[in-house]
N, C-alpha and C. Protein backbone atom coordinates (compact mmCIF):
# COMPACT_ATOMS: atom_id res chain seq x y z
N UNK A 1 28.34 -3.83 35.05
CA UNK A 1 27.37 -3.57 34.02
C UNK A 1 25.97 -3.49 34.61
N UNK A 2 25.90 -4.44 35.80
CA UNK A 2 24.48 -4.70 36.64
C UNK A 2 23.92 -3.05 36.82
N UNK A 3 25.26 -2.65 37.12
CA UNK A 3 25.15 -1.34 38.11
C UNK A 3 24.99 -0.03 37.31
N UNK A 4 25.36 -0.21 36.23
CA UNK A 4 24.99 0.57 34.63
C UNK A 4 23.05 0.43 34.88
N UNK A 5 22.49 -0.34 34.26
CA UNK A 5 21.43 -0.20 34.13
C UNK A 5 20.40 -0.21 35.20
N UNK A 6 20.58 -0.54 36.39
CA UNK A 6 19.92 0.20 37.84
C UNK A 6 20.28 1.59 37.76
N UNK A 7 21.18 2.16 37.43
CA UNK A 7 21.01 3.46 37.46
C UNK A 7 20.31 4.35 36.11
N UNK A 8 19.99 3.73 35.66
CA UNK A 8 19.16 4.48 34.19
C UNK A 8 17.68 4.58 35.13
N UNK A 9 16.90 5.57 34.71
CA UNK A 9 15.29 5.22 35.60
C UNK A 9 14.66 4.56 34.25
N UNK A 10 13.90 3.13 35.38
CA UNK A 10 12.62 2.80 34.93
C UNK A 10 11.77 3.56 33.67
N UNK A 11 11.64 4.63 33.94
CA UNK A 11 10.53 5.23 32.81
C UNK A 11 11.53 5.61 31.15
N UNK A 12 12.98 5.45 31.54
CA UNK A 12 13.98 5.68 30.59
C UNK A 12 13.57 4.55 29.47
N UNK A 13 13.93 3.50 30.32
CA UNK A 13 14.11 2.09 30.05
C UNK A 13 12.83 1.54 28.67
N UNK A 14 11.85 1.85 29.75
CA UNK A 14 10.69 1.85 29.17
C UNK A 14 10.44 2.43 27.81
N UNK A 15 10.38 3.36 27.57
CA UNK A 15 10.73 4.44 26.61
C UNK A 15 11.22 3.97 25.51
N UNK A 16 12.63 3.74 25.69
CA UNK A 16 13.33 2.72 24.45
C UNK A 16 12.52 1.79 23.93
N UNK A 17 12.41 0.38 25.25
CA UNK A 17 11.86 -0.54 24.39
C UNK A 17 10.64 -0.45 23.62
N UNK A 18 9.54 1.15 23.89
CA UNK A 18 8.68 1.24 22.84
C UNK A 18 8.89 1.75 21.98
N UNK A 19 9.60 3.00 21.76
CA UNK A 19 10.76 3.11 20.68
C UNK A 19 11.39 2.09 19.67
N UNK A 20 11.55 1.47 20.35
CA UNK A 20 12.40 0.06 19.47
C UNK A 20 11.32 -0.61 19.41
N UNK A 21 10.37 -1.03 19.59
CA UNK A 21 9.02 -1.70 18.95
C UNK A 21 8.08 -0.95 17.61
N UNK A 22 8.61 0.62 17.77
CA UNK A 22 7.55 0.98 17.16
C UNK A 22 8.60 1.42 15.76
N UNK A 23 9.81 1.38 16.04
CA UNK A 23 11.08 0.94 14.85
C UNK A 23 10.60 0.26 14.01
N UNK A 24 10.73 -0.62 14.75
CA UNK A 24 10.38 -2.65 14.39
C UNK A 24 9.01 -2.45 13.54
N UNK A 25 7.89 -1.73 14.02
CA UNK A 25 7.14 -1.78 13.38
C UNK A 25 6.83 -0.88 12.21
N UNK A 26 7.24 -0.15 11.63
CA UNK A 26 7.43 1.00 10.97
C UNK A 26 8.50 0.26 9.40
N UNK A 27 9.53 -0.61 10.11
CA UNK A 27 10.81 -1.10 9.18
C UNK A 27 9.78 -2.09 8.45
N UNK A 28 8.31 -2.89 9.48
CA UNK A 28 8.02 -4.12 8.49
C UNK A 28 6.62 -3.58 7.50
N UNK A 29 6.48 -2.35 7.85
CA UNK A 29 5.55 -1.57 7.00
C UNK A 29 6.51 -1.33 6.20
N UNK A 30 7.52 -0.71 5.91
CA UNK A 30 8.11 -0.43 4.69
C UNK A 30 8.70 -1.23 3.52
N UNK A 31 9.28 -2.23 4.64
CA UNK A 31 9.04 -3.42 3.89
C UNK A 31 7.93 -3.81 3.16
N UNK A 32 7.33 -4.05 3.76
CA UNK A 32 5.86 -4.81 2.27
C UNK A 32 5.88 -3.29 1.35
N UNK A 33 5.71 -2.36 1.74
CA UNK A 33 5.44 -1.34 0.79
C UNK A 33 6.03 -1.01 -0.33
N UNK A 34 7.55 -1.76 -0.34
CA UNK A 34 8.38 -1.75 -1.17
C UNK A 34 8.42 -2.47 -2.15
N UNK A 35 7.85 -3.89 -1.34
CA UNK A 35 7.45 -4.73 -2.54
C UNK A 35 6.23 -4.39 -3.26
N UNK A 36 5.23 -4.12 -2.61
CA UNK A 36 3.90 -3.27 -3.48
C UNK A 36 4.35 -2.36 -4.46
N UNK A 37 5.42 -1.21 -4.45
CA UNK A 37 5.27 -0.39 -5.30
C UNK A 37 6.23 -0.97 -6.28
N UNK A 38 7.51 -1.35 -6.26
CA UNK A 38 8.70 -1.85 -6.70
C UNK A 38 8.53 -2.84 -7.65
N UNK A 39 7.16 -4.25 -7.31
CA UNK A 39 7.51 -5.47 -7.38
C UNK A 39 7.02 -5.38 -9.17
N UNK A 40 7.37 -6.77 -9.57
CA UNK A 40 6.86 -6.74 -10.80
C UNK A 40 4.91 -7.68 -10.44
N UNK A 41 4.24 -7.32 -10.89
CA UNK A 41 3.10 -7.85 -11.31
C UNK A 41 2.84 -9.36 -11.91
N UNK A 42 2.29 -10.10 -11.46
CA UNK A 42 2.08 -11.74 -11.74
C UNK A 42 0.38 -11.81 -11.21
N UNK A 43 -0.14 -12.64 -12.19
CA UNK A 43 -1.15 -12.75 -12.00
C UNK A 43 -1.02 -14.18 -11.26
N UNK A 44 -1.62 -14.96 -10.68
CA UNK A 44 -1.75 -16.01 -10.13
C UNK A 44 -3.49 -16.77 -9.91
N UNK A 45 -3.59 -18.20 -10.08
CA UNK A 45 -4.63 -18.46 -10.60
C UNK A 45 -4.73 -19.44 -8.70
N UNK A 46 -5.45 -19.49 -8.32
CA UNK A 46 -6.11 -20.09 -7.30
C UNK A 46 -6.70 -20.99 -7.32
N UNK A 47 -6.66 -22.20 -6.00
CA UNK A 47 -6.73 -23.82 -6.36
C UNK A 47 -7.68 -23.42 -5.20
N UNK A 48 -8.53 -24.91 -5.41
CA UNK A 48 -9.55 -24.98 -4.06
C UNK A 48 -9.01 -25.70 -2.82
N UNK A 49 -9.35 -25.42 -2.09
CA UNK A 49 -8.66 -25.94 -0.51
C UNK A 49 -9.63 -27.06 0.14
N UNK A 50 -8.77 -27.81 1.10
CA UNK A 50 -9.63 -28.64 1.49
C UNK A 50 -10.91 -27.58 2.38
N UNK A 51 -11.80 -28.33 2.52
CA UNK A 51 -13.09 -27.81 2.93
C UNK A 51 -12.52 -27.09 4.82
N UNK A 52 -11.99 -28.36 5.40
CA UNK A 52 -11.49 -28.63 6.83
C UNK A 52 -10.48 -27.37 7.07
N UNK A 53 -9.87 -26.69 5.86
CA UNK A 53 -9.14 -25.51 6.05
C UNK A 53 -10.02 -24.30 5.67
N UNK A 54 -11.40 -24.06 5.49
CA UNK A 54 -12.13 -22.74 5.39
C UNK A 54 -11.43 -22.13 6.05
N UNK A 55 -12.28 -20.57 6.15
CA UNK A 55 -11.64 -19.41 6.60
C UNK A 55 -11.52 -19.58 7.94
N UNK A 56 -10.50 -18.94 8.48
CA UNK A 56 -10.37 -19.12 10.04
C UNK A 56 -10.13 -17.85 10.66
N UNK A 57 -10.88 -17.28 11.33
CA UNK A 57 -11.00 -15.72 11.28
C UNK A 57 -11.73 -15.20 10.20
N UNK A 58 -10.75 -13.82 10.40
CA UNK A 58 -11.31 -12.97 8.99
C UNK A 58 -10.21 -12.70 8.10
N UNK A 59 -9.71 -14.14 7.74
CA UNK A 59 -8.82 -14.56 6.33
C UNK A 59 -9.11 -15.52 5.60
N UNK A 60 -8.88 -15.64 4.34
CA UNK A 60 -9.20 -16.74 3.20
C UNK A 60 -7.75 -17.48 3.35
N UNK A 61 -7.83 -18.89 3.26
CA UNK A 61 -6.66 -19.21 2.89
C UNK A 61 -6.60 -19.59 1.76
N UNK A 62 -5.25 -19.68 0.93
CA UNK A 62 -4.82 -19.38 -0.86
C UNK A 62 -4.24 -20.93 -1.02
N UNK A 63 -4.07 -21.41 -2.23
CA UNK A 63 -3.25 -22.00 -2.32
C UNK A 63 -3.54 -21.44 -4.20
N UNK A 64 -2.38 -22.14 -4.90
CA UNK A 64 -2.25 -21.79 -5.79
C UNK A 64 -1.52 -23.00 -7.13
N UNK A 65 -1.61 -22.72 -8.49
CA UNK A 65 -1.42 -23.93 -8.75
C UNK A 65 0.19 -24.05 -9.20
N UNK A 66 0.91 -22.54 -8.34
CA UNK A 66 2.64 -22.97 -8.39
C UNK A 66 2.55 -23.37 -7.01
N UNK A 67 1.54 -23.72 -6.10
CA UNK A 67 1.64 -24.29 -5.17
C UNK A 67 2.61 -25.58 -5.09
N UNK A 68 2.48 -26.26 -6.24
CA UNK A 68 3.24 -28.09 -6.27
C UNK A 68 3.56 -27.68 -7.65
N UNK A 69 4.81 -27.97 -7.33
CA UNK A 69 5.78 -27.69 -8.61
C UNK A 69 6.40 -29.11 -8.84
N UNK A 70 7.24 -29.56 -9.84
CA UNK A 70 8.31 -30.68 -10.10
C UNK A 70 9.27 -30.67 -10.11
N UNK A 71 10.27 -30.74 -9.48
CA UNK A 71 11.47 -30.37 -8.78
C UNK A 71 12.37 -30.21 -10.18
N UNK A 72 12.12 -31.01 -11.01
CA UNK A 72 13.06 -30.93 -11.95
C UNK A 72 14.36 -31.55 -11.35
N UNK A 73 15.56 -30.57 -11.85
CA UNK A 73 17.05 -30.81 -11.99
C UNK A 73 17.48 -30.80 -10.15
N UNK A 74 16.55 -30.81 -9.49
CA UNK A 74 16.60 -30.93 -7.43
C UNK A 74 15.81 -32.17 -7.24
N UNK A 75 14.97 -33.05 -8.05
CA UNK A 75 14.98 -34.13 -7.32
C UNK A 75 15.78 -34.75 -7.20
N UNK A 76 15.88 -35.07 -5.68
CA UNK A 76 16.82 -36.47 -5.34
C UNK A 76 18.14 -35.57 -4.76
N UNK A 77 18.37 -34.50 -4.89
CA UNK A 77 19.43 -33.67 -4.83
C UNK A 77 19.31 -33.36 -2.87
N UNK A 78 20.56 -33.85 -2.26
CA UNK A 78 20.08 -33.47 -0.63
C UNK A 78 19.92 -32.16 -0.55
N UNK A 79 19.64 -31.46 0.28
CA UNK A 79 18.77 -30.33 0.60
C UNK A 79 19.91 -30.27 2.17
N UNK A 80 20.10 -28.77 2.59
CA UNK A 80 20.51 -29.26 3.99
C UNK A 80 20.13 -28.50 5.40
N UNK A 81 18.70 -27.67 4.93
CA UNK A 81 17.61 -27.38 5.39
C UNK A 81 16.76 -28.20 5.56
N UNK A 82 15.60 -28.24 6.28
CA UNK A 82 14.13 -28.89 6.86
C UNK A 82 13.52 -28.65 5.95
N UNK A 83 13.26 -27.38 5.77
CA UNK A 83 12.68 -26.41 4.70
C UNK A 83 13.03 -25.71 3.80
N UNK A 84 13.73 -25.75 3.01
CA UNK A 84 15.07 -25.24 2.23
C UNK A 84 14.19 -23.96 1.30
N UNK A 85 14.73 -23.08 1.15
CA UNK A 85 14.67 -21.81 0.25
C UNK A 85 14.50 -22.35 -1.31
N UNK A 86 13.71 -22.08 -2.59
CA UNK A 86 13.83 -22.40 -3.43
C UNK A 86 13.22 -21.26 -4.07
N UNK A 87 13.77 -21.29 -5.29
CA UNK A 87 13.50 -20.49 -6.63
C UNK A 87 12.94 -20.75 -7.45
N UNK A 88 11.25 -19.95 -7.78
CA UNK A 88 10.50 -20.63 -8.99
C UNK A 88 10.31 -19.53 -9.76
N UNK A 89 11.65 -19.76 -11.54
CA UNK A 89 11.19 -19.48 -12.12
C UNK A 89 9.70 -19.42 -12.70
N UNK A 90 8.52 -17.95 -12.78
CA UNK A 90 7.31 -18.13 -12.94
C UNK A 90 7.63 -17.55 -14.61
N UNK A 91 6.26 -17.94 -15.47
CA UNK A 91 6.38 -17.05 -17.15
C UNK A 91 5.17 -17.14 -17.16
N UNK A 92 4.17 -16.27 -18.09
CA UNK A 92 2.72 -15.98 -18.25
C UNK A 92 2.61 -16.72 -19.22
N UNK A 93 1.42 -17.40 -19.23
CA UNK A 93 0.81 -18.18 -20.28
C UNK A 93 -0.07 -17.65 -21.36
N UNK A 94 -1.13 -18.24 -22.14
CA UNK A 94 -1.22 -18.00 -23.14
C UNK A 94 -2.58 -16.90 -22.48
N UNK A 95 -3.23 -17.30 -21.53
CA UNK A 95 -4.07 -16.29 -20.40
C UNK A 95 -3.64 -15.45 -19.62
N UNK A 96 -2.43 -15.18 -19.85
CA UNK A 96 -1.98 -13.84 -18.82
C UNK A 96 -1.30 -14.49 -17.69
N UNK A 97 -1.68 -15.97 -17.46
CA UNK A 97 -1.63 -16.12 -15.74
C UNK A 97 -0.28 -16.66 -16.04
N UNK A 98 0.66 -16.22 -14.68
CA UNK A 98 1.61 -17.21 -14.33
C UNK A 98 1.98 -18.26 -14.05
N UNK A 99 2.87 -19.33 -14.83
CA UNK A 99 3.24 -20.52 -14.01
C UNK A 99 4.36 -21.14 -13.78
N UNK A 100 4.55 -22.37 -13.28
CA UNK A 100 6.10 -22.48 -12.59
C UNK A 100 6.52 -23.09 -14.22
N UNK A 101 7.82 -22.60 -14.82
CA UNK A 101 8.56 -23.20 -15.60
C UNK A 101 9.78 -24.17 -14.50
N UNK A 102 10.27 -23.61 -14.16
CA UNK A 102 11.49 -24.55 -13.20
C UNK A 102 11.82 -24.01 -11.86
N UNK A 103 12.35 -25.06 -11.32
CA UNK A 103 12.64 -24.63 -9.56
C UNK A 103 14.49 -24.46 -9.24
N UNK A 104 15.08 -23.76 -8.81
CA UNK A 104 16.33 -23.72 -8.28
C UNK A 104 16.57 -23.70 -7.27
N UNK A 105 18.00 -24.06 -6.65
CA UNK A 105 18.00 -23.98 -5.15
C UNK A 105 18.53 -22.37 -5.13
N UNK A 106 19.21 -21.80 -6.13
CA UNK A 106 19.93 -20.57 -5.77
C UNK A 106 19.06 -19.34 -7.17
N UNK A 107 19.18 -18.03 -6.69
CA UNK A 107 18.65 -17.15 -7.68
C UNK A 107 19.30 -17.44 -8.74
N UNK A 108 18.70 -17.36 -10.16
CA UNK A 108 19.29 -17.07 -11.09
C UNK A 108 18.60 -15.68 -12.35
N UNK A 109 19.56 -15.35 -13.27
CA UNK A 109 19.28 -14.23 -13.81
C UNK A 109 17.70 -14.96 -15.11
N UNK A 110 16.74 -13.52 -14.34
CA UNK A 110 15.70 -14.01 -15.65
C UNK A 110 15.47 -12.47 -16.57
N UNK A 111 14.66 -12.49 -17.72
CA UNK A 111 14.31 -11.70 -18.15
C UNK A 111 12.97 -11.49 -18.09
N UNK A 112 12.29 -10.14 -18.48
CA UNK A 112 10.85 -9.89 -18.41
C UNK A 112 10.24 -10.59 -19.71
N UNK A 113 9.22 -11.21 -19.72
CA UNK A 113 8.13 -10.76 -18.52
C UNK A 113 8.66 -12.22 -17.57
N UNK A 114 9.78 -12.98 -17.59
CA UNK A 114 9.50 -13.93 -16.52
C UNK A 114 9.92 -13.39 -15.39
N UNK A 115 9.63 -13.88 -14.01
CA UNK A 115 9.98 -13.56 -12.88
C UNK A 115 10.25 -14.38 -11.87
N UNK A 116 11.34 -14.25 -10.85
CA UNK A 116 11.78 -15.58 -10.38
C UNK A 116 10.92 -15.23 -8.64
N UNK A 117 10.25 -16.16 -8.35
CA UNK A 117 9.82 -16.04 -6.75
C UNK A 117 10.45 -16.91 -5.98
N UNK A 118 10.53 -16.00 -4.69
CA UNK A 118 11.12 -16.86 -3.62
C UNK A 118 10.22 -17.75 -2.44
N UNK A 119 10.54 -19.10 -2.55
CA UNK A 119 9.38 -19.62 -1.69
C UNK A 119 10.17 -21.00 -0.74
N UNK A 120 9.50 -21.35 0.44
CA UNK A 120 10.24 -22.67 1.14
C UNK A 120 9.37 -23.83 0.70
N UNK A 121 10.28 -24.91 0.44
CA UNK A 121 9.57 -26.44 0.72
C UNK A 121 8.80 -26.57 1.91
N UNK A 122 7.69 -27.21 1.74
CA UNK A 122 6.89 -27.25 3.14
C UNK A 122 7.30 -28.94 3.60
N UNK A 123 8.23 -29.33 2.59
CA UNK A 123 8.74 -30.90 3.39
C UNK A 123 9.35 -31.34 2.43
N UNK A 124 10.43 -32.02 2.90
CA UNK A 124 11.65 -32.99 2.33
C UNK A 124 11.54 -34.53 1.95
N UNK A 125 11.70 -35.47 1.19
CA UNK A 125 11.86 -36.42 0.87
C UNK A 125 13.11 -37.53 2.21
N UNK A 126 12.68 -38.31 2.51
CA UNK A 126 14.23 -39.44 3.11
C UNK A 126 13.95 -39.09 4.72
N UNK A 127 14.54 -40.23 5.10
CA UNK A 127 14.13 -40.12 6.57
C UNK A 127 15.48 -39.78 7.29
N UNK A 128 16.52 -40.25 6.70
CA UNK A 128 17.99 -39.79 7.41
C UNK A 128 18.25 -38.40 6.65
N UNK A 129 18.61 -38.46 5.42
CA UNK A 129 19.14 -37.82 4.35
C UNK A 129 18.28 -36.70 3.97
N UNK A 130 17.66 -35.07 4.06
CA UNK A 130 16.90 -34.76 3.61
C UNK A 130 17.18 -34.43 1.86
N UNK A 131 16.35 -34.41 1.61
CA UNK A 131 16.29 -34.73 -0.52
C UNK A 131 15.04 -33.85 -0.51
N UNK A 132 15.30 -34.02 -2.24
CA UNK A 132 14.17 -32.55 -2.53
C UNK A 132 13.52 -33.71 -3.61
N UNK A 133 12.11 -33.97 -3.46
CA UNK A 133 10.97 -34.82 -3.68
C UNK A 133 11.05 -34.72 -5.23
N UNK A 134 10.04 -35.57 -5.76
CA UNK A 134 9.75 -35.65 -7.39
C UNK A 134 8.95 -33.93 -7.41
N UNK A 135 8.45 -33.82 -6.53
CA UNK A 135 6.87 -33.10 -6.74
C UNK A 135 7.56 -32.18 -5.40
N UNK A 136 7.15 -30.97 -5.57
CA UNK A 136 7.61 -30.41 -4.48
C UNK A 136 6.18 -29.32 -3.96
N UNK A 137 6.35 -28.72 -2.83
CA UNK A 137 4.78 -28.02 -2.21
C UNK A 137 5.71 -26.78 -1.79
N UNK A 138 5.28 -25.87 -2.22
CA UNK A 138 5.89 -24.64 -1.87
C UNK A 138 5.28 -23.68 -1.39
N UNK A 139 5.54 -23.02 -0.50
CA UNK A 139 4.71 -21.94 0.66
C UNK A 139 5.35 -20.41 0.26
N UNK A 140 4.61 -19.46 -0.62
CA UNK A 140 5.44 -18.21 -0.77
C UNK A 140 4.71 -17.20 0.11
N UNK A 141 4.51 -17.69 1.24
CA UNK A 141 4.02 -16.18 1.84
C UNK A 141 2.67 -15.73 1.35
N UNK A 142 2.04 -15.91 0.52
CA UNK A 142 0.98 -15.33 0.00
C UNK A 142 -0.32 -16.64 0.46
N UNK A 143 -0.26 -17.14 0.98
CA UNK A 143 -1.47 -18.01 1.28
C UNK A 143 -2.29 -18.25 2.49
N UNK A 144 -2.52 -16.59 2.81
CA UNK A 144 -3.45 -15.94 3.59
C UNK A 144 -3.65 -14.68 3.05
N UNK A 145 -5.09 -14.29 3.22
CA UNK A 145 -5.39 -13.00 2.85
C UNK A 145 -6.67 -12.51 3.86
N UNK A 146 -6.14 -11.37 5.01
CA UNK A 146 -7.24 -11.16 5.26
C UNK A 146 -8.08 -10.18 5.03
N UNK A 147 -9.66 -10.11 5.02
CA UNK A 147 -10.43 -9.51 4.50
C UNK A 147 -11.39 -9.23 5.59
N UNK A 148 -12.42 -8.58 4.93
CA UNK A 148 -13.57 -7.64 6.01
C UNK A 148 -14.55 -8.63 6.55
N UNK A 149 -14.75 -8.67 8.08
CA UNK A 149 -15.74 -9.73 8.54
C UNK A 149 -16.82 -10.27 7.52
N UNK A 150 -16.73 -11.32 7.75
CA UNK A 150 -18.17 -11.58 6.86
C UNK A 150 -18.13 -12.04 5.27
N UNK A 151 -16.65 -11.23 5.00
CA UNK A 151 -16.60 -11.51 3.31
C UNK A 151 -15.33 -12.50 2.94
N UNK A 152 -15.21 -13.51 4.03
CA UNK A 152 -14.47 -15.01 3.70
C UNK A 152 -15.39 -15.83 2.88
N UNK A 153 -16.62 -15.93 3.26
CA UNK A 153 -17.69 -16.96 2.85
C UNK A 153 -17.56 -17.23 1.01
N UNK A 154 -18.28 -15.81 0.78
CA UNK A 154 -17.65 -15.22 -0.77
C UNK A 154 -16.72 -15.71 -1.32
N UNK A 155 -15.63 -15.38 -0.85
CA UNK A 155 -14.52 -15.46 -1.67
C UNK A 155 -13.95 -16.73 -1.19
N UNK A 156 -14.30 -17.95 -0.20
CA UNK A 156 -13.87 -18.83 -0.51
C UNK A 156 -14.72 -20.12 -1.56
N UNK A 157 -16.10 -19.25 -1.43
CA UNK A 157 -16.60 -19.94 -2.76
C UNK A 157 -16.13 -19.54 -4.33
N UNK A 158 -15.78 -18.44 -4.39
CA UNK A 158 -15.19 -18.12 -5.92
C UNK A 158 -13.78 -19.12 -5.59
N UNK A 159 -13.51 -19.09 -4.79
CA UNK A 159 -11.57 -19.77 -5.07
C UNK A 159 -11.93 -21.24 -5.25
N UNK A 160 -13.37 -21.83 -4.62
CA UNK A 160 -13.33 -23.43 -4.83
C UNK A 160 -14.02 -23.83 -6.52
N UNK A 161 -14.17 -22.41 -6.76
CA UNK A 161 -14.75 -22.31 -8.42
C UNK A 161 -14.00 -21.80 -9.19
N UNK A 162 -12.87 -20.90 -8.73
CA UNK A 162 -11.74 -21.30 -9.60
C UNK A 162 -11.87 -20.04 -10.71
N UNK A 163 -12.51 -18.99 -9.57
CA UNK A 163 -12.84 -17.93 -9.93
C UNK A 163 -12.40 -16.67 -9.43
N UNK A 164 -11.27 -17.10 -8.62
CA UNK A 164 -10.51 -16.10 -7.62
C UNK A 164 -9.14 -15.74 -8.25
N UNK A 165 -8.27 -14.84 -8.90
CA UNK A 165 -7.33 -14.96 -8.58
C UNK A 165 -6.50 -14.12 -8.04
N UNK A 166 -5.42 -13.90 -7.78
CA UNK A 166 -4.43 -12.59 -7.05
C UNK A 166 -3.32 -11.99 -7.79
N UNK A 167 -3.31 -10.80 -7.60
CA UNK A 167 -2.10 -10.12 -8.38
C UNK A 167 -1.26 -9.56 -7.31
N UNK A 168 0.22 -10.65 -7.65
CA UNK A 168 1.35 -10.67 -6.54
C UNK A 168 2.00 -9.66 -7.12
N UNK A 169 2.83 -8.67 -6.23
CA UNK A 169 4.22 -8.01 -6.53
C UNK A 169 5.16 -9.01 -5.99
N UNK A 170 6.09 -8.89 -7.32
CA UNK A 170 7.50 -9.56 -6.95
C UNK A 170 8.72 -8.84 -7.21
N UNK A 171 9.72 -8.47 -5.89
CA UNK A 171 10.84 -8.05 -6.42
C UNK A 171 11.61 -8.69 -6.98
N UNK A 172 12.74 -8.28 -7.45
CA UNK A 172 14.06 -9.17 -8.02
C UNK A 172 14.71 -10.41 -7.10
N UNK A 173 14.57 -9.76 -6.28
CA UNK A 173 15.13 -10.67 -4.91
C UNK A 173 14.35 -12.26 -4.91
N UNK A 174 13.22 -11.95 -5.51
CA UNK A 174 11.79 -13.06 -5.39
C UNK A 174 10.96 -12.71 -4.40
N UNK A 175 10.85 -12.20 -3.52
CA UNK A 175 9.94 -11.57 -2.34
C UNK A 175 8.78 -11.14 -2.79
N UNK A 176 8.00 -11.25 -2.24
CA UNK A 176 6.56 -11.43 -3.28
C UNK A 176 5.36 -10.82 -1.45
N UNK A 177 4.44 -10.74 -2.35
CA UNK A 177 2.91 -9.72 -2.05
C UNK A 177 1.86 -9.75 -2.38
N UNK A 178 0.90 -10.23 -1.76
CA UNK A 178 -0.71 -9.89 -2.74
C UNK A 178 -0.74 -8.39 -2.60
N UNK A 179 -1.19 -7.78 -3.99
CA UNK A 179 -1.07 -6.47 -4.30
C UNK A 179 -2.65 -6.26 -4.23
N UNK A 180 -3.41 -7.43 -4.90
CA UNK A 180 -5.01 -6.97 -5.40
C UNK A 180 -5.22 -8.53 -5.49
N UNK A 181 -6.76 -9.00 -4.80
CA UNK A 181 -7.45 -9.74 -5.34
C UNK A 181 -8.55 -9.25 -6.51
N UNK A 182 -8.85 -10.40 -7.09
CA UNK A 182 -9.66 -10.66 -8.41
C UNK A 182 -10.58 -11.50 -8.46
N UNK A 183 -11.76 -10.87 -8.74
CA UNK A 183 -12.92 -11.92 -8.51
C UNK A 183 -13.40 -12.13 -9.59
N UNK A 184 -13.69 -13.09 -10.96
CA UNK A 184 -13.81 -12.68 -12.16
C UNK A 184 -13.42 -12.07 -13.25
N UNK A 185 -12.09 -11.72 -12.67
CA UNK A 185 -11.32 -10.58 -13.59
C UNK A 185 -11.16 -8.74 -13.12
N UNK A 186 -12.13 -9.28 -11.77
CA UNK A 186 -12.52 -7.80 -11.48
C UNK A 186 -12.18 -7.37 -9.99
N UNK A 187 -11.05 -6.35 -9.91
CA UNK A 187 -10.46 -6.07 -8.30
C UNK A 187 -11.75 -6.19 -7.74
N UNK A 188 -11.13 -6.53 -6.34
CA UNK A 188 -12.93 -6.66 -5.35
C UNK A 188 -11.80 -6.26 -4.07
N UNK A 189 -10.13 -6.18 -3.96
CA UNK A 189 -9.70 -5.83 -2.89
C UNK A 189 -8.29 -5.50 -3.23
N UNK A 190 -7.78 -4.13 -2.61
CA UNK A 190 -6.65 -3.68 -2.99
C UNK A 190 -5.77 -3.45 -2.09
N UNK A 191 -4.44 -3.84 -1.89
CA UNK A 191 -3.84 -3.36 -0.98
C UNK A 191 -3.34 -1.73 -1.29
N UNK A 192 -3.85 -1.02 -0.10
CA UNK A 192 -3.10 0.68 -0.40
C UNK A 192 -1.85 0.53 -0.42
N UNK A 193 -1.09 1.50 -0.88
CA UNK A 193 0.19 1.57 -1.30
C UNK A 193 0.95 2.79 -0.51
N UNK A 194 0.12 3.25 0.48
CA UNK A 194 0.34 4.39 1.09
C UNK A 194 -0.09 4.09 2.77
């Protein structure tokens, strides 16, 4: 087999693996794009962050208030992940915005307008045994956003005022996207769709 690939030339070789990088990169553009055009729409309301986590670069970091959910019918329930996969049923409130009604370990069937997101525990309950907490902290991918030099400052003062929020796409799957931030009610940043 050694003797297989000494005989391919160098510049062959080469070739592929940028080929196959630029695959790779092309498959994870289409990916998000799918969820952008596909996903269903959720508004989401934005929590303030500790100070010690400001922007780092040229991204805001998010947190949100399905950030810490209540495990419900999974506390106490072992887990047999570190970080286990969970399901938060989200439903719009009496403001439009989304919030967590209940958490699952496995998808289940919802109807519109609710929508189920997919997100990991950022930590387990028990020191032998991992368990799923009273209160649980959930990480969906969406709690970075980066933006144009200079305009973190901004927008991490609207988010510690509680004046920021984001409109996620979510597929069925739960796979989720910031589609558009909201500053006041008013896009200030859009993801293209193209």
């Amino acid at each position: 087999m050694a003797r297989f690939w000494q005989r391919i030339p160098k510049a062959v070789l080469f070739g592929v693996a940028v080929l196959v990088q630029c695959v790779l990169l092309v498959l994870m553009v289409a990916d998000r794009m799918q969820i952008l055009r596909e996903g269903t729409e959720v508004t989401l309301q934005t929590q303030p962050v500790d100070p010690r986590d400001f922007l780092r670069g040229d991204y805001v970091v998010l947190r949100y208030d399905i950030s810490q959910v209540p495990a419900g019918a999974l506390a106490g329930k072992p887990t047999d992940a570190r970080n286990p996969v969970v399901f938060v049923r989200l439903a719009p409130n009496a403001d439009g915005l989304y919030a967590a009604v209940s958490v699952h370990a496995e998808p289940l069937p919802v109807t519109a307008p609710e929508v189920l997101i997919r997100g990991r525990v950022s930590s387990s309950c028990g020191s032998t045994v991992r368990t799923f907490c009273d209160r649980l902290t959930v990480k969906y991918g969406l709690e970075s956003y980066f933006v144009p030099e200079g305009e973190g400052g901004k927008l991490e003062q609207a988010r510690n005022q509680q004046k920021l929020r984001i409109v996620a796409a979510v597929l069925p799957s739960g796979r989720a996207a910031i589609k558009r931030l909201l500053l006041d009610g008013v896009p200030v940043y859009e993801e293209p769709l193209d």
